[in-house]
C-alpha atoms as a PDB file:
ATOM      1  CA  UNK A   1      30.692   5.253 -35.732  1.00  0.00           C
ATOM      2  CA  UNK A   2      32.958   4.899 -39.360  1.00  0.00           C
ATOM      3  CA  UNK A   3      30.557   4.767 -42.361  1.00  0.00           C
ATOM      4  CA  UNK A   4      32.507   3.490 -44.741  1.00  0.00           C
ATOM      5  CA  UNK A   5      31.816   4.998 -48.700  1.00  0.00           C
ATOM      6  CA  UNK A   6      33.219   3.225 -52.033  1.00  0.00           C
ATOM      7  CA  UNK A   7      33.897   5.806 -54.177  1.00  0.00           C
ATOM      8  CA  UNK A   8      34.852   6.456 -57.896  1.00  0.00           C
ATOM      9  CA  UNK A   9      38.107   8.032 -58.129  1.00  0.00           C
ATOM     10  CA  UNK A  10      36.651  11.464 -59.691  1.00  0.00           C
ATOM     11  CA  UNK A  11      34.406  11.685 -56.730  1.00  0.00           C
ATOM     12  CA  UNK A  12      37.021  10.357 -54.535  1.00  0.00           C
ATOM     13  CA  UNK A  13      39.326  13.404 -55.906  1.00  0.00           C
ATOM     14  CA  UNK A  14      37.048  15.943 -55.129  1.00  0.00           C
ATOM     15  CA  UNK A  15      37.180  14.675 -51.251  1.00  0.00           C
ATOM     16  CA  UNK A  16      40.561  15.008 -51.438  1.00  0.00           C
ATOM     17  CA  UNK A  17      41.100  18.388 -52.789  1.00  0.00           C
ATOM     18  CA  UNK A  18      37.679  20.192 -50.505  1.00  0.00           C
ATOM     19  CA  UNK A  19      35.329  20.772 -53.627  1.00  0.00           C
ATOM     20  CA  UNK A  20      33.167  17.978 -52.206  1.00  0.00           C
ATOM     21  CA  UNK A  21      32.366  18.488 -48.287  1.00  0.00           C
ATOM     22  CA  UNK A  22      28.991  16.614 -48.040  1.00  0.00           C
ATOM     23  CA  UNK A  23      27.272  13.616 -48.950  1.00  0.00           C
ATOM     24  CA  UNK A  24      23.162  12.444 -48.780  1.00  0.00           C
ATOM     25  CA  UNK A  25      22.911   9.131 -46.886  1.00  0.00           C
ATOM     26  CA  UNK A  26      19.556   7.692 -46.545  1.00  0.00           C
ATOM     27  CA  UNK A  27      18.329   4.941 -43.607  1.00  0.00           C
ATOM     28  CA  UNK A  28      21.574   6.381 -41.453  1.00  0.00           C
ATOM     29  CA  UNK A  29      19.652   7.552 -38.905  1.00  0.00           C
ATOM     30  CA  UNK A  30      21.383   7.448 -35.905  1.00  0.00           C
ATOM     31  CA  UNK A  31      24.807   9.603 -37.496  1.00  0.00           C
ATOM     32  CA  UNK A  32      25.822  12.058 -35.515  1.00  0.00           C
ATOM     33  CA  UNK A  33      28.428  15.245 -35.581  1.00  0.00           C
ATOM     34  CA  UNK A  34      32.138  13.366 -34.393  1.00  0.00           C
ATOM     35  CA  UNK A  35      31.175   9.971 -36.064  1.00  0.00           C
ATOM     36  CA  UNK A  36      33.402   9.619 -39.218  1.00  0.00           C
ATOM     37  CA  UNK A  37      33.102   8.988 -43.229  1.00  0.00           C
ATOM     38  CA  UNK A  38      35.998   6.616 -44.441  1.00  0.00           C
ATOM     39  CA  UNK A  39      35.852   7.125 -48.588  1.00  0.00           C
ATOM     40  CA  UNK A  40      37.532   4.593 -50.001  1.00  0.00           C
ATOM     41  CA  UNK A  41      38.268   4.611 -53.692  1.00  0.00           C
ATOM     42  CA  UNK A  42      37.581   1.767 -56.346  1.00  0.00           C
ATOM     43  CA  UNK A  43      37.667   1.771 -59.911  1.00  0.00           C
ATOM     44  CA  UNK A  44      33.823   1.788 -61.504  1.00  0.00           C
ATOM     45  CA  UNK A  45      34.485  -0.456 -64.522  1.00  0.00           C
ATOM     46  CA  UNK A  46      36.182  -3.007 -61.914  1.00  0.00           C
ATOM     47  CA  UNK A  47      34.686  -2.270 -58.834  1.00  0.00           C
ATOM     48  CA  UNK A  48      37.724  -3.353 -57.348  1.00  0.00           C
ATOM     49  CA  UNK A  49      39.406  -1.173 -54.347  1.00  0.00           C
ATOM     50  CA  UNK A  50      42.683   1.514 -55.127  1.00  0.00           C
ATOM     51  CA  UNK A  51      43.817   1.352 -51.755  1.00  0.00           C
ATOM     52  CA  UNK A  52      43.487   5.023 -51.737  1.00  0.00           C
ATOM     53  CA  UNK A  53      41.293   5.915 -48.408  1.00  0.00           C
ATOM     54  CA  UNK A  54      40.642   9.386 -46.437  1.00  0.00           C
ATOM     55  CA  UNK A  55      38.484   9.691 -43.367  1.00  0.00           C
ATOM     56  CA  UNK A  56      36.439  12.746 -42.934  1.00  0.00           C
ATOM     57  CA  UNK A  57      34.881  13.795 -39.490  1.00  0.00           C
ATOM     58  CA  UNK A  58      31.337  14.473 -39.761  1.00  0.00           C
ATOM     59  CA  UNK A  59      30.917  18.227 -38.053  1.00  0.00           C
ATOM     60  CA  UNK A  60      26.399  18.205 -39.160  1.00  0.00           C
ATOM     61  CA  UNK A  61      23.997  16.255 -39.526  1.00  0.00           C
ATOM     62  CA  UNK A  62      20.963  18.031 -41.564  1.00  0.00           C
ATOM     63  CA  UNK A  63      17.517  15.463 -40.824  1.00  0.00           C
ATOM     64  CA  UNK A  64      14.944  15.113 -43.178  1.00  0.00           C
ATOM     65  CA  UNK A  65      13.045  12.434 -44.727  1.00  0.00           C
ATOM     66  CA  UNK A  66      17.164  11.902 -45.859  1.00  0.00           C
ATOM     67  CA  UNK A  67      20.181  12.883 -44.082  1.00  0.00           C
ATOM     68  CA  UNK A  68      22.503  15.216 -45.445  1.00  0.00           C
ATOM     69  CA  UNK A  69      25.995  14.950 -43.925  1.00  0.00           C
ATOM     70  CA  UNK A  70      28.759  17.829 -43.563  1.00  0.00           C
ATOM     71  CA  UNK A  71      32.505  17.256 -42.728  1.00  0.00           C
ATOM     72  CA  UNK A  72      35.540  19.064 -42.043  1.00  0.00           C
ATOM     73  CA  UNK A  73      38.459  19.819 -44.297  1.00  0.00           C
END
């Protein structure tokens, strides 16, 4: 499974670099480790898409009343 993520281009930075290696995703139940998150970045004021994109492999999956994903570098 991709989940694809719009994200603003300081969050979308901190993907890139490693200071960011999780995310909270709620009603995603059925994520698992080896599924993938494909950020993609977009300007806030716009909304409209960069083109800039980088897929991360989810590596856990946390489950609680929310699930709390975990990716590689």
């Amino acid at each position: 499974m991709i989940i694809e993520q719009k994200c603003w281009p300081a969050i979308f930075e901190r993907v890139v670099s490693g200071k960011k290696n999780s995310t909270v995703y709620v009603g995603h139940a059925k994520v698992k480790p080896g599924d993938f998150v494909l950020f993609e970045e977009s300007h806030h004021e716009s909304g409209k898409y960069t083109g800039r994109k980088i897929k991360k492999k989810v590596i856990r999956v946390s489950k609680s009343s929310e699930n709390h994903l975990y990716w590689s570098e």
